[in-house]
PDB file of N, CA and C in Angstrom:
ATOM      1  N   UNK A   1      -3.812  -4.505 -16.901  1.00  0.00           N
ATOM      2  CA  UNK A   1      -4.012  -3.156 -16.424  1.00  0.00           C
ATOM      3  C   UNK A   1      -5.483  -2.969 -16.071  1.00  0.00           C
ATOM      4  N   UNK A   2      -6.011  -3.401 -15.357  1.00  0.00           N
ATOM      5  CA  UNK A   2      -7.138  -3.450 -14.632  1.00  0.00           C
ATOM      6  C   UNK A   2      -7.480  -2.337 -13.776  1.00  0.00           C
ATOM      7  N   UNK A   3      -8.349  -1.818 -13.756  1.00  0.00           N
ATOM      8  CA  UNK A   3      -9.047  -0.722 -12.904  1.00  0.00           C
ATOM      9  C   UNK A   3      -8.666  -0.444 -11.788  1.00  0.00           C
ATOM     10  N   UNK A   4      -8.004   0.540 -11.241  1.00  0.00           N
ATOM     11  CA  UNK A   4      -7.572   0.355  -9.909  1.00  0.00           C
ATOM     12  C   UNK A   4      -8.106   1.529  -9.190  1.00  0.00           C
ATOM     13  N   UNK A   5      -8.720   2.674  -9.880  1.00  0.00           N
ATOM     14  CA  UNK A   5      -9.184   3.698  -9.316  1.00  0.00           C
ATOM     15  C   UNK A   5     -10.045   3.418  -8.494  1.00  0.00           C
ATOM     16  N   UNK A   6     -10.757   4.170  -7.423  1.00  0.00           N
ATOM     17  CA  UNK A   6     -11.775   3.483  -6.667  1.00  0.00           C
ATOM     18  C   UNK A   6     -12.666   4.613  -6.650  1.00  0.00           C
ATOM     19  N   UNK A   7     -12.820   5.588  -7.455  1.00  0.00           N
ATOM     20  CA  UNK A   7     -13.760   6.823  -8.524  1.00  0.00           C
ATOM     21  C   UNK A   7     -13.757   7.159  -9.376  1.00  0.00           C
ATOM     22  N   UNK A   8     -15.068   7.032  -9.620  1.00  0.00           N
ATOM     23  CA  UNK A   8     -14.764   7.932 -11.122  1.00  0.00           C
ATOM     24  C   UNK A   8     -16.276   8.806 -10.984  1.00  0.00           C
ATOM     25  N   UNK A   9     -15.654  10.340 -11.085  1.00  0.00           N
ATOM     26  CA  UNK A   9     -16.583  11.798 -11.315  1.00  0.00           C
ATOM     27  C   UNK A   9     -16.931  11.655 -12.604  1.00  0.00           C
ATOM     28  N   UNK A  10     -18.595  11.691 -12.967  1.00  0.00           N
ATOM     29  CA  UNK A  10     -19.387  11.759 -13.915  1.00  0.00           C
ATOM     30  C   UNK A  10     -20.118  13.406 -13.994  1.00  0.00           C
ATOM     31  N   UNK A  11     -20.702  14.082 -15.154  1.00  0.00           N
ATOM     32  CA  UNK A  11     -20.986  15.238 -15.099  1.00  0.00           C
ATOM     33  C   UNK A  11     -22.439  15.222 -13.985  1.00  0.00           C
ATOM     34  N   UNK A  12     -22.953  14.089 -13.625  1.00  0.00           N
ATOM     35  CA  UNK A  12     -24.203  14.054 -13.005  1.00  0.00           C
ATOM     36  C   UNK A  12     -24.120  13.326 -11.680  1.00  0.00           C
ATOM     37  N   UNK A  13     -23.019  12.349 -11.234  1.00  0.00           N
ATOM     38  CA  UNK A  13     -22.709  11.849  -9.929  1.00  0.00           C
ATOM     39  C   UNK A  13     -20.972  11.561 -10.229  1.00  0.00           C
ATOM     40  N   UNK A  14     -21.006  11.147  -9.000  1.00  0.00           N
ATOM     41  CA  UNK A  14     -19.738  10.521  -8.316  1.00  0.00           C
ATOM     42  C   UNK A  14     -20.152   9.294  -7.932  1.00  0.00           C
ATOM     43  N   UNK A  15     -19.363   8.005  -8.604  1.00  0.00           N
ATOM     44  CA  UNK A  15     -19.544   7.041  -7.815  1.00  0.00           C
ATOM     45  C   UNK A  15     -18.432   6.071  -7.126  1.00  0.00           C
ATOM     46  N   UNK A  16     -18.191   5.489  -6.162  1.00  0.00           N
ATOM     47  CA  UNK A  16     -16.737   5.247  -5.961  1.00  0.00           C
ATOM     48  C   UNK A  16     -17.197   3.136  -6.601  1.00  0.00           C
ATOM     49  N   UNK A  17     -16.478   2.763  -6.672  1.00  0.00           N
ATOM     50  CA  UNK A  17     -15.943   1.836  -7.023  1.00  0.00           C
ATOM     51  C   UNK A  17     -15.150   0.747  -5.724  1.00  0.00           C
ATOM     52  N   UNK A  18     -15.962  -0.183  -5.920  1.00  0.00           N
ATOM     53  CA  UNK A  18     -15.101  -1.578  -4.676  1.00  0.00           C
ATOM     54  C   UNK A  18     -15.540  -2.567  -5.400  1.00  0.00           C
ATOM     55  N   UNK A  19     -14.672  -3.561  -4.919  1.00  0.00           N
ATOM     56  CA  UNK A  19     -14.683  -4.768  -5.456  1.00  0.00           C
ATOM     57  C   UNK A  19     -14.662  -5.951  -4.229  1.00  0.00           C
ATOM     58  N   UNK A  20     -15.811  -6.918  -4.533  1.00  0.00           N
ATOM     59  CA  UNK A  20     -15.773  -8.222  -3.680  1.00  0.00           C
ATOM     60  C   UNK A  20     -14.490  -9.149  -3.832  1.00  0.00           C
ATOM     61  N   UNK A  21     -13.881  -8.871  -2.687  1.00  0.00           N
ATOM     62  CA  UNK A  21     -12.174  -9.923  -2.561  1.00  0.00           C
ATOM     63  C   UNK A  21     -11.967 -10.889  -3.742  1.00  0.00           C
ATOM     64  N   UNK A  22     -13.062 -11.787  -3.956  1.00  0.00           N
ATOM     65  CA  UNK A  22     -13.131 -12.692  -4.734  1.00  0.00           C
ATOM     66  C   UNK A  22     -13.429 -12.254  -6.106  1.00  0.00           C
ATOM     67  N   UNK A  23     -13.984 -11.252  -6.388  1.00  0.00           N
ATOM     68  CA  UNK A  23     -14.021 -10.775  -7.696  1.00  0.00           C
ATOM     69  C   UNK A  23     -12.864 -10.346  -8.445  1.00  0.00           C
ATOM     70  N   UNK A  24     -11.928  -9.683  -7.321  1.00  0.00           N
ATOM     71  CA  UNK A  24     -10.679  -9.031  -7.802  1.00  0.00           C
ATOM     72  C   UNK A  24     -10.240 -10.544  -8.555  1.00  0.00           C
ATOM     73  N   UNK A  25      -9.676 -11.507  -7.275  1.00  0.00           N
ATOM     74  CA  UNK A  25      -9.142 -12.842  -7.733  1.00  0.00           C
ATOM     75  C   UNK A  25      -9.363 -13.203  -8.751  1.00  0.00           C
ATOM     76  N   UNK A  26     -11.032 -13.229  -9.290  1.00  0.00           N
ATOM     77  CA  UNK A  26     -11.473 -13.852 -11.026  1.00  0.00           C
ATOM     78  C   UNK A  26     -10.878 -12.864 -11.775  1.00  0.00           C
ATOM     79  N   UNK A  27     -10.691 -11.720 -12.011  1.00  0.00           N
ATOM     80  CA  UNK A  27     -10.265 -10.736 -13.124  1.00  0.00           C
ATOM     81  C   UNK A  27      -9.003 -11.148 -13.190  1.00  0.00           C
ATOM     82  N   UNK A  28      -7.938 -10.836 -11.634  1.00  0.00           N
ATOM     83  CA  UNK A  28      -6.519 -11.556 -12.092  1.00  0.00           C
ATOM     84  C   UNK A  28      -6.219 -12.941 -12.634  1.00  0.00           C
ATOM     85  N   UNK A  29      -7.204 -14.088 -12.022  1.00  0.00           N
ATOM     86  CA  UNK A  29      -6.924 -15.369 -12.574  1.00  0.00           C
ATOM     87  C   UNK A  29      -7.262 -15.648 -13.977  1.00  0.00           C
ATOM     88  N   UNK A  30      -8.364 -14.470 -14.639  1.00  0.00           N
ATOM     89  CA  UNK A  30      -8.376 -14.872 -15.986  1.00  0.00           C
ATOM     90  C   UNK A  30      -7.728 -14.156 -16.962  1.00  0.00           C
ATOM     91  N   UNK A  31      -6.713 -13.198 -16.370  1.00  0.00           N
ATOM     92  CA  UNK A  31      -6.408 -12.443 -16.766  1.00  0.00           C
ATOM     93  C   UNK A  31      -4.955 -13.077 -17.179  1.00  0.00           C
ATOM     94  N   UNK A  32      -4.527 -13.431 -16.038  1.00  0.00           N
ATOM     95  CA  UNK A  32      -3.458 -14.488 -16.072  1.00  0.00           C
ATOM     96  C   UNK A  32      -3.242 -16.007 -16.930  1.00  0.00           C
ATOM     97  N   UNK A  33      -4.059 -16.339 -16.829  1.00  0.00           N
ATOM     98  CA  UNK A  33      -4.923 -17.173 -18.097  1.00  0.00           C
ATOM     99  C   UNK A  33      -4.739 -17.352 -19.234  1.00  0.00           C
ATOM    100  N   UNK A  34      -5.037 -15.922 -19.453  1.00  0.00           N
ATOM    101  CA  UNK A  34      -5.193 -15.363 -20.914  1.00  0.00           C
ATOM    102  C   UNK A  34      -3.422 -14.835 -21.095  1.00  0.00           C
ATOM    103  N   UNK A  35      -2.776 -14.271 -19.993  1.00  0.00           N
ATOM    104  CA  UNK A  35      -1.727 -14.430 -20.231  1.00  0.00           C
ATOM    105  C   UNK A  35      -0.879 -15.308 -20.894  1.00  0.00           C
ATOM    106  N   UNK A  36      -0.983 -16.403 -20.210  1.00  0.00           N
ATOM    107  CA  UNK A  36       0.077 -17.627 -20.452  1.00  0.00           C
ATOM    108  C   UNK A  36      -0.147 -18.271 -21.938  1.00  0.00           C
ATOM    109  N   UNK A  37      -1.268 -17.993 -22.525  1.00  0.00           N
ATOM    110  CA  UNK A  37      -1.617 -18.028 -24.040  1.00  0.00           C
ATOM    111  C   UNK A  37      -1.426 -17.383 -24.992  1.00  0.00           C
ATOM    112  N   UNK A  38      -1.423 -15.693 -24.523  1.00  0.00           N
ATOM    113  CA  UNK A  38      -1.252 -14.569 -25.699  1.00  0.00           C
ATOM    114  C   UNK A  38      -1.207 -13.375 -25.133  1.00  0.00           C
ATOM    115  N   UNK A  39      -0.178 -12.474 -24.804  1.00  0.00           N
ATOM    116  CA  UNK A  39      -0.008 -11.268 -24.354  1.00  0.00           C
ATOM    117  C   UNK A  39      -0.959 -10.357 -25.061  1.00  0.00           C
ATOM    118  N   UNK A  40      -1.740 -10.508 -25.969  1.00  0.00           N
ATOM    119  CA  UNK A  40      -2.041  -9.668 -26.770  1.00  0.00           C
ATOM    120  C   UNK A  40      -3.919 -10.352 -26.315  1.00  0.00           C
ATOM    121  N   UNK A  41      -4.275 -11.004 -26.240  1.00  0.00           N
ATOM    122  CA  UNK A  41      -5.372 -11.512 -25.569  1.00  0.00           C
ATOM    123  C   UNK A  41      -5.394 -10.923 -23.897  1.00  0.00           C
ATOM    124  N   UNK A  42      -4.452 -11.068 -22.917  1.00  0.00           N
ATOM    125  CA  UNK A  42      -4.287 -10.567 -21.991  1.00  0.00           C
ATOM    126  C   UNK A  42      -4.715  -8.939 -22.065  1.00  0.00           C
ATOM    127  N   UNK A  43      -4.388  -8.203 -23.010  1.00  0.00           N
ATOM    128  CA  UNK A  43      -4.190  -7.143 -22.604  1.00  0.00           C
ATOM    129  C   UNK A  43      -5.662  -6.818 -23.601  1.00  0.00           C
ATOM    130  N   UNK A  44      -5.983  -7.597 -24.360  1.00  0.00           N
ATOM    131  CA  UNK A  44      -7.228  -7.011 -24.813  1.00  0.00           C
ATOM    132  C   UNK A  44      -8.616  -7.274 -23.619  1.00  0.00           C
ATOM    133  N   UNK A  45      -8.299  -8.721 -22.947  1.00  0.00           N
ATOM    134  CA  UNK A  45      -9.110  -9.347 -21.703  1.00  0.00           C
ATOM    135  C   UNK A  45      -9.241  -7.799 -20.771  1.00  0.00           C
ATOM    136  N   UNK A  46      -8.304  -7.316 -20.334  1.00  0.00           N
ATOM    137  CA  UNK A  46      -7.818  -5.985 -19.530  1.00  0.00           C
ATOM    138  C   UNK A  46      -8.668  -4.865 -19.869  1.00  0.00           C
ATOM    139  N   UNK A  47      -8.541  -4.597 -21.481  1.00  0.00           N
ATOM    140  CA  UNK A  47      -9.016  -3.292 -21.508  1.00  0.00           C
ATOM    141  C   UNK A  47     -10.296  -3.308 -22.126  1.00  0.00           C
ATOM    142  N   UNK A  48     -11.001  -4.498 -22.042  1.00  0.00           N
ATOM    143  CA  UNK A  48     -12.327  -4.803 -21.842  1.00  0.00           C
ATOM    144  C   UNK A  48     -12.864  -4.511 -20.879  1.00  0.00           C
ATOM    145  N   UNK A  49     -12.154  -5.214 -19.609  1.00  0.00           N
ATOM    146  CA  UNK A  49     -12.977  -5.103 -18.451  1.00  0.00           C
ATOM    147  C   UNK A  49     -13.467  -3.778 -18.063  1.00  0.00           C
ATOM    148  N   UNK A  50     -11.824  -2.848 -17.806  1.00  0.00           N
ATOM    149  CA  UNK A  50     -11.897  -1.824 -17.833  1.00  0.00           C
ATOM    150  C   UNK A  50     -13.100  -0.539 -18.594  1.00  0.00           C
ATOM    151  N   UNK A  51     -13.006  -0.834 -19.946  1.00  0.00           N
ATOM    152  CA  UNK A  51     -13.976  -0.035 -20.640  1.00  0.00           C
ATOM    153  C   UNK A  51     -15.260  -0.461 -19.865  1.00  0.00           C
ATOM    154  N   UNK A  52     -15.567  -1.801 -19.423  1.00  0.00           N
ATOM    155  CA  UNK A  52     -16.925  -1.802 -19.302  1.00  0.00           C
ATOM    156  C   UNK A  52     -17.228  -1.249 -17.829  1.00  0.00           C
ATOM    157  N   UNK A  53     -16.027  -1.249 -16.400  1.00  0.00           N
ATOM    158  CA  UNK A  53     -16.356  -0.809 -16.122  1.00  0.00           C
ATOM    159  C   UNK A  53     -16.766   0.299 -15.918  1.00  0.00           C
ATOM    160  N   UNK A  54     -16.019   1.394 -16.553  1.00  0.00           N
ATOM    161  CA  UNK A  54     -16.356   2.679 -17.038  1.00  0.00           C
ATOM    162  C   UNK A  54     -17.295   2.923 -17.294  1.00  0.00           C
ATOM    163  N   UNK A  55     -18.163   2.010 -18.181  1.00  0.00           N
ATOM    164  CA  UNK A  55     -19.419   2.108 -18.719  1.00  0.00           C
ATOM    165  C   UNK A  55     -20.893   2.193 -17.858  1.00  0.00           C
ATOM    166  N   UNK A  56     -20.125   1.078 -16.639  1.00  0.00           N
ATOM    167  CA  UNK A  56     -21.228   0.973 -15.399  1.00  0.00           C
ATOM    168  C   UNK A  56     -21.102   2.339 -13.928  1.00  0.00           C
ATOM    169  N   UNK A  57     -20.179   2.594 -14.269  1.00  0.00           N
ATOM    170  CA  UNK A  57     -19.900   4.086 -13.639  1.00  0.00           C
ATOM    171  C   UNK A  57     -20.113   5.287 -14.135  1.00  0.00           C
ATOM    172  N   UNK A  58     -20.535   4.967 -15.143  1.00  0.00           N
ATOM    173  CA  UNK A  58     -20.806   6.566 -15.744  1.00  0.00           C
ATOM    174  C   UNK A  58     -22.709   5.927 -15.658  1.00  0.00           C
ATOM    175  N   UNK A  59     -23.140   4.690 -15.573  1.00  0.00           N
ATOM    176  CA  UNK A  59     -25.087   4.815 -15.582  1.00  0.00           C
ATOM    177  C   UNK A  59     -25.154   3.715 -15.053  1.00  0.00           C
ATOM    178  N   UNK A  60     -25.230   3.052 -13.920  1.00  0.00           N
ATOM    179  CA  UNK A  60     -25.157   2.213 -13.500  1.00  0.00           C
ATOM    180  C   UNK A  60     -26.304   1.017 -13.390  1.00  0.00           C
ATOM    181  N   UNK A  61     -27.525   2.223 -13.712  1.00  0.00           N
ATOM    182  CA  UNK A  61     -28.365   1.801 -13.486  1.00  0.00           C
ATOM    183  C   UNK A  61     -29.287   1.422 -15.032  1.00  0.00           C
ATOM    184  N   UNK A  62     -28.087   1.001 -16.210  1.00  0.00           N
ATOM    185  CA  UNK A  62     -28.444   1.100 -17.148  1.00  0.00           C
ATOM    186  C   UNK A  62     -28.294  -0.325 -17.728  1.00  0.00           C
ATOM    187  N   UNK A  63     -27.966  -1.153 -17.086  1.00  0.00           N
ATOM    188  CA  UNK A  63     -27.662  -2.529 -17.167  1.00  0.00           C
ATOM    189  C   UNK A  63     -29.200  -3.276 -16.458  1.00  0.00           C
ATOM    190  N   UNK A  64     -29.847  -4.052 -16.757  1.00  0.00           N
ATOM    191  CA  UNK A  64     -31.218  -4.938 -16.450  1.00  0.00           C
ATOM    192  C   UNK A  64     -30.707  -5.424 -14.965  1.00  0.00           C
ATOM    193  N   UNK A  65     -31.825  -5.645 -14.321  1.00  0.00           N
ATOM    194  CA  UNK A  65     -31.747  -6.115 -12.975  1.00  0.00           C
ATOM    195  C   UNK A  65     -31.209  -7.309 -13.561  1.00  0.00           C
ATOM    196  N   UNK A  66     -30.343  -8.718 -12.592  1.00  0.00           N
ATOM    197  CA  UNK A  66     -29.768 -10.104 -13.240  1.00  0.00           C
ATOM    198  C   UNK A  66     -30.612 -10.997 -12.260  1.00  0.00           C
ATOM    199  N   UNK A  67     -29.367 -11.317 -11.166  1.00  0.00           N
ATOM    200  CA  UNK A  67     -29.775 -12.152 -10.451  1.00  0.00           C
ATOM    201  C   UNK A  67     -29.620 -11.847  -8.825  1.00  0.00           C
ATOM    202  N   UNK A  68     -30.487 -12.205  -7.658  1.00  0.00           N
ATOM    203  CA  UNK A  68     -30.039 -11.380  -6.255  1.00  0.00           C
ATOM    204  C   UNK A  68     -29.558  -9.953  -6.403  1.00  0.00           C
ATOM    205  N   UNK A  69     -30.588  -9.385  -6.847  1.00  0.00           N
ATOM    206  CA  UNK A  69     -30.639  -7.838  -6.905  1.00  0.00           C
ATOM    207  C   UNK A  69     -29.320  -7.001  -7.574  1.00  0.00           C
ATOM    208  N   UNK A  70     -29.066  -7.983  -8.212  1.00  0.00           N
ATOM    209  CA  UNK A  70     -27.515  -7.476  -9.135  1.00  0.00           C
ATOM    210  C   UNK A  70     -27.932  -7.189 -10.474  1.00  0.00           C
ATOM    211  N   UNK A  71     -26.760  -6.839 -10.793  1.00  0.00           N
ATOM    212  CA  UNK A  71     -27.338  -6.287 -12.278  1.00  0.00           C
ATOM    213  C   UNK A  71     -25.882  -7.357 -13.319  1.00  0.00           C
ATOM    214  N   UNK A  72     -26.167  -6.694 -14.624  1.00  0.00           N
ATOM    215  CA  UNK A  72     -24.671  -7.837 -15.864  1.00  0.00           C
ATOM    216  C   UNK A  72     -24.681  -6.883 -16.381  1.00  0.00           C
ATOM    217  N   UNK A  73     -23.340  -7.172 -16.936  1.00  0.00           N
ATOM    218  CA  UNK A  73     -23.056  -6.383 -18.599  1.00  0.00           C
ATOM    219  C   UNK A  73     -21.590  -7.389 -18.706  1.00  0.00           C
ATOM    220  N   UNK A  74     -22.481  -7.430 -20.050  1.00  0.00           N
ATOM    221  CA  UNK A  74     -21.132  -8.801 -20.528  1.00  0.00           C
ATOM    222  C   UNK A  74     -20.245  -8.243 -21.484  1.00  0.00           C
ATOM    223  N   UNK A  75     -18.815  -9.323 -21.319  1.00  0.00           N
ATOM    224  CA  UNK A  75     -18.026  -8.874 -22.258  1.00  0.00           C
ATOM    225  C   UNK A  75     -18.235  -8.576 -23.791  1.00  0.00           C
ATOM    226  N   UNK A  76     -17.532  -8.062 -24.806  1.00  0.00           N
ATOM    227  CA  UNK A  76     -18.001  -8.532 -25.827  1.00  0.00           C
ATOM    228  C   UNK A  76     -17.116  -9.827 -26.894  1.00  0.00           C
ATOM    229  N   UNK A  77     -15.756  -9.673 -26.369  1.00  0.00           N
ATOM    230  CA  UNK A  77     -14.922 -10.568 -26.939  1.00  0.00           C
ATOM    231  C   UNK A  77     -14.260 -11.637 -26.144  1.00  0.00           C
ATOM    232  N   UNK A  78     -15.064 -11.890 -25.104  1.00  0.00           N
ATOM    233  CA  UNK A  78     -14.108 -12.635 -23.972  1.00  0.00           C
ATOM    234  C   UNK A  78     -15.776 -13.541 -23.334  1.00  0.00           C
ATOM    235  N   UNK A  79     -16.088 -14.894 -23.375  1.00  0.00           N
ATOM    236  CA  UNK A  79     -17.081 -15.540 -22.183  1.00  0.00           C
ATOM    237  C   UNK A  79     -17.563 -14.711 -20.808  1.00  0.00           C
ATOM    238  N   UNK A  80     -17.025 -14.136 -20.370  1.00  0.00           N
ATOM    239  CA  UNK A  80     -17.407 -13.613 -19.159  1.00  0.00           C
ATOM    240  C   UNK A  80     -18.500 -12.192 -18.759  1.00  0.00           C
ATOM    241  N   UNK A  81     -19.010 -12.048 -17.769  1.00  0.00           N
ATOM    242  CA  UNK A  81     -20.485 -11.242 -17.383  1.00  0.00           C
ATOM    243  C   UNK A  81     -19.717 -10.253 -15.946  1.00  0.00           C
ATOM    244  N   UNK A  82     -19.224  -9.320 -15.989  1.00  0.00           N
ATOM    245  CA  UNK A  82     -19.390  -8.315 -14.588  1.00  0.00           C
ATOM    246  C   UNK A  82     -20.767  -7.957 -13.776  1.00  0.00           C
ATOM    247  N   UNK A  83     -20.398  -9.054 -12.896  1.00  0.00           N
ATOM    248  CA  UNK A  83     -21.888  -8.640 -12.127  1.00  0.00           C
ATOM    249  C   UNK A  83     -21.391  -7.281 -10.797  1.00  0.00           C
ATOM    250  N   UNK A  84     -22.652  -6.905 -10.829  1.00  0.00           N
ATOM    251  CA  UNK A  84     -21.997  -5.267  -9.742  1.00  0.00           C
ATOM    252  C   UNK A  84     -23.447  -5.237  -8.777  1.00  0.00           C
ATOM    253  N   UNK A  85     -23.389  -4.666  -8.012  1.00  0.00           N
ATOM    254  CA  UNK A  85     -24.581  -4.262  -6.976  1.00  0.00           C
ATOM    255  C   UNK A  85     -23.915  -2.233  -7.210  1.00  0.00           C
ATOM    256  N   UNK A  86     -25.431  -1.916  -7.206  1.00  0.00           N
ATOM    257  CA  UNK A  86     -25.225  -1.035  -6.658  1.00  0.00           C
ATOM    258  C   UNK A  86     -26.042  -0.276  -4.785  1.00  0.00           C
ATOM    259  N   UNK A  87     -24.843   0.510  -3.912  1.00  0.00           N
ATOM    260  CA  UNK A  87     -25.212   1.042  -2.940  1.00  0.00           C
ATOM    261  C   UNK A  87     -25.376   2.419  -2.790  1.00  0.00           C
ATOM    262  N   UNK A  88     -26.185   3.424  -3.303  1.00  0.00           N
ATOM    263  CA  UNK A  88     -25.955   4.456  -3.396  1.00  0.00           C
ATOM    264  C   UNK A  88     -25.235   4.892  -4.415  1.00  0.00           C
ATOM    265  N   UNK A  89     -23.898   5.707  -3.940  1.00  0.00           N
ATOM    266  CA  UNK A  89     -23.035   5.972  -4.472  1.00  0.00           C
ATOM    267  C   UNK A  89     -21.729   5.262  -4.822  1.00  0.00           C
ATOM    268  N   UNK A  90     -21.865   3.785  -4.382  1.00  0.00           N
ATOM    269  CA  UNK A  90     -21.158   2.759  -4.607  1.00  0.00           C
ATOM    270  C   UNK A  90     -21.245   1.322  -5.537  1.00  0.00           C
ATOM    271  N   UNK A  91     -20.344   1.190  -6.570  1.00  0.00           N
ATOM    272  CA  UNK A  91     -20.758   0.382  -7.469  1.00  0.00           C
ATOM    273  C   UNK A  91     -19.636  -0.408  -6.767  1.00  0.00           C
ATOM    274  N   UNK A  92     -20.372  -1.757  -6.809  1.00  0.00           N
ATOM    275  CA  UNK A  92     -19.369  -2.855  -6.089  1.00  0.00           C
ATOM    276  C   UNK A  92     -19.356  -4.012  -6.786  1.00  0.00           C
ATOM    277  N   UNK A  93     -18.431  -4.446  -7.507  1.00  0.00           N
ATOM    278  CA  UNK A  93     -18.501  -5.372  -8.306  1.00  0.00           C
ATOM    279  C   UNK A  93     -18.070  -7.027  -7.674  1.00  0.00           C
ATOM    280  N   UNK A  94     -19.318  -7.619  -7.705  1.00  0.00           N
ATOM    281  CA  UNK A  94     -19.508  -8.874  -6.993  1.00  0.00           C
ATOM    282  C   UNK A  94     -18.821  -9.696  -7.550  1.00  0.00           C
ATOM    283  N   UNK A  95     -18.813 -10.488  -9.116  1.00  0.00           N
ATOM    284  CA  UNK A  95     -18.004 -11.177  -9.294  1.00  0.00           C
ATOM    285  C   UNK A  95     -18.081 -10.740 -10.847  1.00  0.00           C
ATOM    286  N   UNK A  96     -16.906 -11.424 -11.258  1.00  0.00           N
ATOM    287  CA  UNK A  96     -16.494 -11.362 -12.757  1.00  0.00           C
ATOM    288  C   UNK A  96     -16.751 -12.981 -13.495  1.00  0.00           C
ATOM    289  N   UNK A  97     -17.385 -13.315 -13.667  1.00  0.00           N
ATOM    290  CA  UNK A  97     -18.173 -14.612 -13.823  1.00  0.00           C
ATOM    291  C   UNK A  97     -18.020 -15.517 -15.186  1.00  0.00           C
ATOM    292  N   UNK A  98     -17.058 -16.548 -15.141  1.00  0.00           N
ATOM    293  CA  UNK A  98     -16.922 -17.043 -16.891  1.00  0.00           C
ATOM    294  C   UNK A  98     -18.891 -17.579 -17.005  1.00  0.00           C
ATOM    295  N   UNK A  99     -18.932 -17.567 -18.074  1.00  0.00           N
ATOM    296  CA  UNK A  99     -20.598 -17.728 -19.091  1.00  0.00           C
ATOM    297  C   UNK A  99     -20.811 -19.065 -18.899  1.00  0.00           C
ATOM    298  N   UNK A 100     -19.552 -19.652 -18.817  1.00  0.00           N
ATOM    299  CA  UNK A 100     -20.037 -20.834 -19.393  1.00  0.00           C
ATOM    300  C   UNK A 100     -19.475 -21.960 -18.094  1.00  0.00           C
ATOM    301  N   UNK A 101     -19.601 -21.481 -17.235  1.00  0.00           N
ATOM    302  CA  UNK A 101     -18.702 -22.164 -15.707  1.00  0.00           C
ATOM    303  C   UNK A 101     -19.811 -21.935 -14.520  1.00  0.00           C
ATOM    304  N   UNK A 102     -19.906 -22.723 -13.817  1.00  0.00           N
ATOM    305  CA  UNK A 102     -21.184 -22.696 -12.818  1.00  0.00           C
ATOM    306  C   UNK A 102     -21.955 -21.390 -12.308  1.00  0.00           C
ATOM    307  N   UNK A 103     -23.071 -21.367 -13.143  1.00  0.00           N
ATOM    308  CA  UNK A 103     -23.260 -19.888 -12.935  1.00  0.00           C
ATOM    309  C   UNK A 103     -23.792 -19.680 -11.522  1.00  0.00           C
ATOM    310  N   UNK A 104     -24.149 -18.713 -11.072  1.00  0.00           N
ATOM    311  CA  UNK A 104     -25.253 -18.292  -9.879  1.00  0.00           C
ATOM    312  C   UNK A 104     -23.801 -18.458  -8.592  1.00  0.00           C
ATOM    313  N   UNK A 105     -22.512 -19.099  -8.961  1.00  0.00           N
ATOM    314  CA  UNK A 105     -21.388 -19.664  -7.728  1.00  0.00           C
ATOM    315  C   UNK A 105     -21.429 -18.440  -6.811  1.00  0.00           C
ATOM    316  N   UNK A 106     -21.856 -17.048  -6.910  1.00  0.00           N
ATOM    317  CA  UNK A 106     -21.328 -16.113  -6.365  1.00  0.00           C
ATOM    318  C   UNK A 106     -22.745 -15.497  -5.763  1.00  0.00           C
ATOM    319  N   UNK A 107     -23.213 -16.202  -5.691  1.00  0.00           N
ATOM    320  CA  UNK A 107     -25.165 -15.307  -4.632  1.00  0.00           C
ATOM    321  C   UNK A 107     -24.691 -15.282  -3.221  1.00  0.00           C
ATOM    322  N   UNK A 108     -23.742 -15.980  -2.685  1.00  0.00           N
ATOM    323  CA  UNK A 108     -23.469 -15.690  -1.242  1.00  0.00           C
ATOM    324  C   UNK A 108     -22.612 -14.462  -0.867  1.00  0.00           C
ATOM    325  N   UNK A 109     -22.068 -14.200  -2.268  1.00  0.00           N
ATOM    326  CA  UNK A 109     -21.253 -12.797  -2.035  1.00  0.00           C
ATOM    327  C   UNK A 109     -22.224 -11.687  -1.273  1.00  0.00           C
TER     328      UNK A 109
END
């Protein structure tokens, strides 16, 4: 159950929400992943992501600059880092990145 809204209204902005093609793909493929091992891992993988992105939509700008003008905020129970750009009023999440798997793969995004 992954994020599908493409806003979310904060008491101080609006920001809409997109995702790089290929980013979607990493959330479902590890999501799926985590499926085929433990429904209960799956759905905790899920409402991780989710919370965090929430977290980057409500301050976006509260996460450290990373790498190519992107910013992280990592999971806390799962290897993986949500990298996002922000455009304005648009948080666009570049890739969903395992920790420990070739990092930097996604700077051409």
């Amino acid at each position: 159950m992954i994020r599908s809204a493409r806003s979310c209204e904060t008491s101080l902005a609006k920001y809409s929400l997109e995702y790089h093609p290929a980013a979607e793909a990493e959330i479902y493929e590890a999501a799926e992943w985590y499926k085929a091992r433990s429904e209960t891992a799956a759905r905790g993988f899920a409402i991780e992501v989710d919370a965090k992105i929430e977290l980057v939509l409500a301050g976006p700008e509260a996460w450290p600059v990373f790498e190519s003008g992107s910013r992280r905020i990592l999971l806390n129970r799962f290897p993986f880092s949500i990298i996002y750009r922000t455009k304005g009023d648009v948080v666009e999440i570049v890739a969903v990145m395992h920790q420990r798997r070739q990092p930097g793969y996604w700077h051409d995004r």
